[in-house]
Protein backbone atom coordinates (compact mmCIF):
# COMPACT_ATOMS: atom_id res chain seq x y z
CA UNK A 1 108.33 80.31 69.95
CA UNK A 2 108.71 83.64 70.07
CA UNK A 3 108.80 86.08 73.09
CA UNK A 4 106.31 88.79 73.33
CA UNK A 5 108.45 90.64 76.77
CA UNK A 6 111.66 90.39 74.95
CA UNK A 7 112.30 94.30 74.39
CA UNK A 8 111.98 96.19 70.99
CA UNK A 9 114.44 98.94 70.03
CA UNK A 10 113.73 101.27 67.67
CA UNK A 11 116.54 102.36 65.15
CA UNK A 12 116.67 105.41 63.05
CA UNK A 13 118.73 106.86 60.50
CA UNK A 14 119.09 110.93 59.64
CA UNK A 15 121.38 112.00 57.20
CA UNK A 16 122.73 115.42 57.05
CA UNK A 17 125.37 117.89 55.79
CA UNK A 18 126.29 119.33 59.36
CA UNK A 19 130.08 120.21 59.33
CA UNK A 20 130.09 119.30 62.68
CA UNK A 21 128.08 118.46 66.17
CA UNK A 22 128.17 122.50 66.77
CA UNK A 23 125.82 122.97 63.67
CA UNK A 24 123.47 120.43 64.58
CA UNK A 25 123.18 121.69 68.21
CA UNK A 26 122.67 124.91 66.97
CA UNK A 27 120.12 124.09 64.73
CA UNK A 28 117.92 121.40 67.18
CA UNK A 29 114.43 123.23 68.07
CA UNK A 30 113.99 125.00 71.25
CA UNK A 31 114.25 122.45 74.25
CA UNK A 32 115.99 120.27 72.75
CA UNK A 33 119.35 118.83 73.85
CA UNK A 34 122.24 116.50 72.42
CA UNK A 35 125.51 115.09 74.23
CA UNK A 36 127.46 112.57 72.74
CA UNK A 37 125.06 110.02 73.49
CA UNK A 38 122.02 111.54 74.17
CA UNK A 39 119.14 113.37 72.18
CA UNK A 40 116.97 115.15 75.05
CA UNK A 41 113.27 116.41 74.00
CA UNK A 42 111.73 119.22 75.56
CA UNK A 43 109.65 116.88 77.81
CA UNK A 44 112.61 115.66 78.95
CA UNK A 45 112.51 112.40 77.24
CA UNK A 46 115.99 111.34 76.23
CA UNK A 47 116.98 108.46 73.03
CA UNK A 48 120.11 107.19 72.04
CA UNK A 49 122.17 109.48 70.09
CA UNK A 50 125.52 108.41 67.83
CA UNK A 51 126.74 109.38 64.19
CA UNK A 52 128.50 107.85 61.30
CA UNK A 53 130.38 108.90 58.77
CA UNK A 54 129.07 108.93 55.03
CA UNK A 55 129.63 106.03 53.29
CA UNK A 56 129.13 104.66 48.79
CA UNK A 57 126.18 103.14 49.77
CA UNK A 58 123.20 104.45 52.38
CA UNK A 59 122.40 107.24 49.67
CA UNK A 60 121.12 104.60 47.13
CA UNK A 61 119.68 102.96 49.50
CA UNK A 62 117.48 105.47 50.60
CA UNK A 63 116.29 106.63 47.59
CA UNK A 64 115.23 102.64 46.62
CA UNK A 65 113.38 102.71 50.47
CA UNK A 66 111.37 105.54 49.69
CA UNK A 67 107.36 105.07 50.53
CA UNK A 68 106.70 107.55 48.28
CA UNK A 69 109.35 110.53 46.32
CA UNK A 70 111.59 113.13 48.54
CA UNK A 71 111.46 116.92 47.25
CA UNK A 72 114.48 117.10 45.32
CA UNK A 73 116.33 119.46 47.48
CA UNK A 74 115.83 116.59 49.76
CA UNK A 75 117.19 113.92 47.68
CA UNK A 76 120.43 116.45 47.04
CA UNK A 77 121.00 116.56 50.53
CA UNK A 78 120.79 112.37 50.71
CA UNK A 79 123.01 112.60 47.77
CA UNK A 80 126.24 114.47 49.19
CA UNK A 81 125.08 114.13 53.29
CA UNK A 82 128.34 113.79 55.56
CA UNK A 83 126.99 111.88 58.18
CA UNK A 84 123.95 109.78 59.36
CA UNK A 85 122.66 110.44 62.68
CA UNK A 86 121.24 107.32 64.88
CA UNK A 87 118.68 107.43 67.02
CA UNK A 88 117.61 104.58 69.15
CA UNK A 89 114.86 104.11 71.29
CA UNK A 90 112.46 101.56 72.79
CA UNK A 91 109.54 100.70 71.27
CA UNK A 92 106.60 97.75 70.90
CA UNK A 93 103.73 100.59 71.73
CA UNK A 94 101.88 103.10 69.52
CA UNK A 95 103.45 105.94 71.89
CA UNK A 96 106.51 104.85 71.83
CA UNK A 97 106.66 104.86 67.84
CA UNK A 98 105.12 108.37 68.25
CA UNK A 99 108.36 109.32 70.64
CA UNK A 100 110.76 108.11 68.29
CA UNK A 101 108.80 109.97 65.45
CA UNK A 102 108.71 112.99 67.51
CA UNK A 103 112.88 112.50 68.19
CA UNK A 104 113.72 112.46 64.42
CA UNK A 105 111.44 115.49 63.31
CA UNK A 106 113.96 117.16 65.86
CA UNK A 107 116.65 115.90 63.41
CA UNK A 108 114.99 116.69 60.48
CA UNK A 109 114.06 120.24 61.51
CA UNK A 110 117.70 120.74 62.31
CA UNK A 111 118.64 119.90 58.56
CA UNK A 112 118.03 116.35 58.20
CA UNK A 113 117.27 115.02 54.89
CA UNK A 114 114.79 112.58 55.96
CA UNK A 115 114.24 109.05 57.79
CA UNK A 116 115.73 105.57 57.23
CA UNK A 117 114.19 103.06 59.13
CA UNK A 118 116.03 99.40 60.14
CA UNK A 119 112.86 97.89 61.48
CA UNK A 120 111.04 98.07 57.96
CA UNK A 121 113.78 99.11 55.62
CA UNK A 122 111.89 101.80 54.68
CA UNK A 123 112.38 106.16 54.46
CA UNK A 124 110.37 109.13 54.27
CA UNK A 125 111.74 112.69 52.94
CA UNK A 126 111.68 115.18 55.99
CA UNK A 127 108.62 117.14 54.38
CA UNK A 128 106.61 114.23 54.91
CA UNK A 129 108.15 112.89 58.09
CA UNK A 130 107.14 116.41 59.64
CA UNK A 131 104.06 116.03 58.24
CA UNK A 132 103.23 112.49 59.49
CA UNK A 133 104.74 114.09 62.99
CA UNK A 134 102.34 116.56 63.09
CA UNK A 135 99.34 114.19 62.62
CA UNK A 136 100.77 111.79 64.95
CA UNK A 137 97.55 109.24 64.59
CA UNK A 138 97.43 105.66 63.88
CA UNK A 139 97.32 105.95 60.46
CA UNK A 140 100.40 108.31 60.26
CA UNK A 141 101.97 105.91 62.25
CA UNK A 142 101.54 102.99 60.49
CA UNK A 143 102.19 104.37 57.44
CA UNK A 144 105.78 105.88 58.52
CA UNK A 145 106.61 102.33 60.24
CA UNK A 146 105.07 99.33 58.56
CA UNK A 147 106.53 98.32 54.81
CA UNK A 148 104.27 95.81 52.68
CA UNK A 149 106.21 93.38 50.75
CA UNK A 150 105.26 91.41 48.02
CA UNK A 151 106.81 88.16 46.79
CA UNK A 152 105.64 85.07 44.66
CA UNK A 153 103.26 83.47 46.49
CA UNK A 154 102.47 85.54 49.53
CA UNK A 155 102.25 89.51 50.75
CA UNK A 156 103.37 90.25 54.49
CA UNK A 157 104.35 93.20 56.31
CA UNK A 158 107.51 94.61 58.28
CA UNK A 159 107.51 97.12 61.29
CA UNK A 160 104.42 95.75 63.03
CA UNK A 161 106.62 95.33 66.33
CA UNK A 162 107.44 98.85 66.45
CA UNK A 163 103.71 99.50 67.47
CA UNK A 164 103.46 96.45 69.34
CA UNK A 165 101.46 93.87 67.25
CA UNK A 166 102.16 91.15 65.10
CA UNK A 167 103.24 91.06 61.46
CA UNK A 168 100.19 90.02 58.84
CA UNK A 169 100.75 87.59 56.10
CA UNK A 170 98.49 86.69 53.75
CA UNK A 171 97.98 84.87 49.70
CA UNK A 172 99.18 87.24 47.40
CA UNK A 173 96.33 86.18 45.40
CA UNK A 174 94.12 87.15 48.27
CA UNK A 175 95.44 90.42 48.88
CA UNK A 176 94.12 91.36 45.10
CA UNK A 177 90.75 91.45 46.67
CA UNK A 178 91.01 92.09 50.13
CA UNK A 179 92.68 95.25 51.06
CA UNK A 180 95.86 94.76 53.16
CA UNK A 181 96.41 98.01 53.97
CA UNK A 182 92.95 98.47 55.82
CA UNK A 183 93.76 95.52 57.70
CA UNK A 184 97.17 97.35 59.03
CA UNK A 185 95.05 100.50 59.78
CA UNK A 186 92.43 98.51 61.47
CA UNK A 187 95.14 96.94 63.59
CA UNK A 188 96.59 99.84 64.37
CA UNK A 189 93.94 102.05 65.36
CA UNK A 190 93.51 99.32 68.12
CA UNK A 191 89.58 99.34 68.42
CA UNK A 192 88.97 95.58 68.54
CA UNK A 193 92.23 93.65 69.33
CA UNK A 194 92.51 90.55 66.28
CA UNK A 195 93.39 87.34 68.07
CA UNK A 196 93.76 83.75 66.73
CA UNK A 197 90.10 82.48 65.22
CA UNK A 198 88.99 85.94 64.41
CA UNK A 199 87.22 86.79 61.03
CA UNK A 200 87.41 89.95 59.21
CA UNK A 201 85.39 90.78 56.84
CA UNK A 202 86.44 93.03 53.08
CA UNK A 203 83.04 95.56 52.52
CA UNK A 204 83.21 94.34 48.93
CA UNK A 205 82.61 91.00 50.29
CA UNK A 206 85.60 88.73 50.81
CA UNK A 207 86.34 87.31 54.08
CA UNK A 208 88.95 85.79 55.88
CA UNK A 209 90.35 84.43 59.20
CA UNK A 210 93.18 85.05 61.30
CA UNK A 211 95.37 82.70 62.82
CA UNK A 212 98.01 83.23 64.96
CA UNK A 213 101.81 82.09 64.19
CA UNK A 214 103.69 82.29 67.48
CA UNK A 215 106.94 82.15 65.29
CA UNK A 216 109.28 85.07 64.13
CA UNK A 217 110.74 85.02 60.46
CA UNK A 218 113.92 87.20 61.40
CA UNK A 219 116.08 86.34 64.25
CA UNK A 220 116.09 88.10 67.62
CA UNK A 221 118.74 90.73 67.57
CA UNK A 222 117.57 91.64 64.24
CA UNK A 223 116.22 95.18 63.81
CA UNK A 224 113.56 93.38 61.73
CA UNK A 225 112.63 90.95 64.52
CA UNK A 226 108.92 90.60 65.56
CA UNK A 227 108.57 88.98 69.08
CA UNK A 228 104.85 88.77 68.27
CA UNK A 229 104.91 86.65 65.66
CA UNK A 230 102.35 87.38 62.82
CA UNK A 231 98.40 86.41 61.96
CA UNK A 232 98.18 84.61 59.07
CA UNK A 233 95.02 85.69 57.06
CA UNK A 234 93.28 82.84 54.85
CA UNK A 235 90.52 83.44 52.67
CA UNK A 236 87.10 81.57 54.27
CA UNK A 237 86.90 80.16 50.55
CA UNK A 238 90.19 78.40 50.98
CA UNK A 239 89.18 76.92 54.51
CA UNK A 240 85.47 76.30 53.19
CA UNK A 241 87.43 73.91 50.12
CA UNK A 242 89.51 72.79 52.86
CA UNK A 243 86.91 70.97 54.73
């Protein structure tokens, strides 16, 4: 089972060239403030601050976790950066996410190449994570946190958790003609909560129902952990042939 109160952290990644902390304090937008452990925003909200050295293999991996291509300069910067900066937070709420979002455009405004994120394995350049900062809606955030992953027989999602609702899974065969994406929008936007039983309906046509999996696929601990659980989304065709 899995534990909806147990508490999500969210955990960022901000690679830089900064020489040293004096450069990126210097550089941090106006009201903002960093100790050795603490990133304060001008509202006085504070998130875990640390840094790490570069190492052979984060830069690869960001480029391979891009949602969609870096400006080169930015990809230069990912290239030869000299530390990562961490930023951890709580999350499991749409403002939280935005908080954390809001956190690392501090970052990236100060010189920071762009975001890696552990609870999706995905990254954004800094051009677009400004950009998706400035909207700060739904969308934006669902985009920025929720990856879509694809593998032989079924299509799920990673990140849900970070804005407080459960993973989707569904046929990959399924998700060729029923739109995944609009299903993480709709959840996201929050209008009409989806619960266990509920039917959602394609506008081209296709249906299907969601049923609740009070299980988590990644341990608890894990970055990628969602205390949720996930919906399960089967095609009404598939539970019509069923019966």
């Amino acid at each position: 089972m899995t534990d909806p109160a147990a508490p999500i952290t969210i955990d960022l990644r901000i690679p830089g060239t900064w020489a040293h902390p004096g450069e990126l304090i210097e550089r941090l937008p106006d009201g903002c403030r960093l100790t050795p452990e603490t990133l304060t925003l001008p509202d006085a909200t504070q998130v875990q601050f640390g840094a790490v050295a570069a190492d052979g293999q984060f830069a690869q991996i960001f480029r391979s976790s891009c949602r969609q291509p870096a400006t080169d300069d930015e990809f230069v910067t990912v290239d030869g950066y000299k530390v990562n900066v961490l930023l951890s937070g709580p999350g499991g709420s749409m403002q939280a996410a935005r908080t954390m979002m809001q956190a690392a455009a501090a970052v990236v405004r100060a010189g920071g190449a762009g975001v890696f994120i552990d609870n999706c394995v995905l990254a954004h350049g800094g051009r677009h994570w400004l950009e998706m900062t400035d909207d700060g809606g739904p969308d934006a955030l669902s985009f920025a946190f929720v990856a879509i992953v694809a593998g032989k027989s079924d299509v799920w999602t990673m990140g849900m958790h970070v804005l407080g609702l459960r993973d989707v899974i569904m046929k990959r065969v399924d998700a060729d003609g029923f739109d995944i994406v609009e299903v993480i929008r709709y959840l996201s936007r929050g209008d009409k909560p989806v619960e266990d039983g509920h039917v959602l309906a394609d506008l081209g046509g296709p249906r299907v129902q969601a049923f609740a999996e009070n299980r988590a696929e990644m341990p608890a601990g894990s970055p990628l952990h969602n205390p949720f659980g996930r919906l399960r989304l089967v095609s009404m065709r598939d539970i019509a042939e069923a019966n």
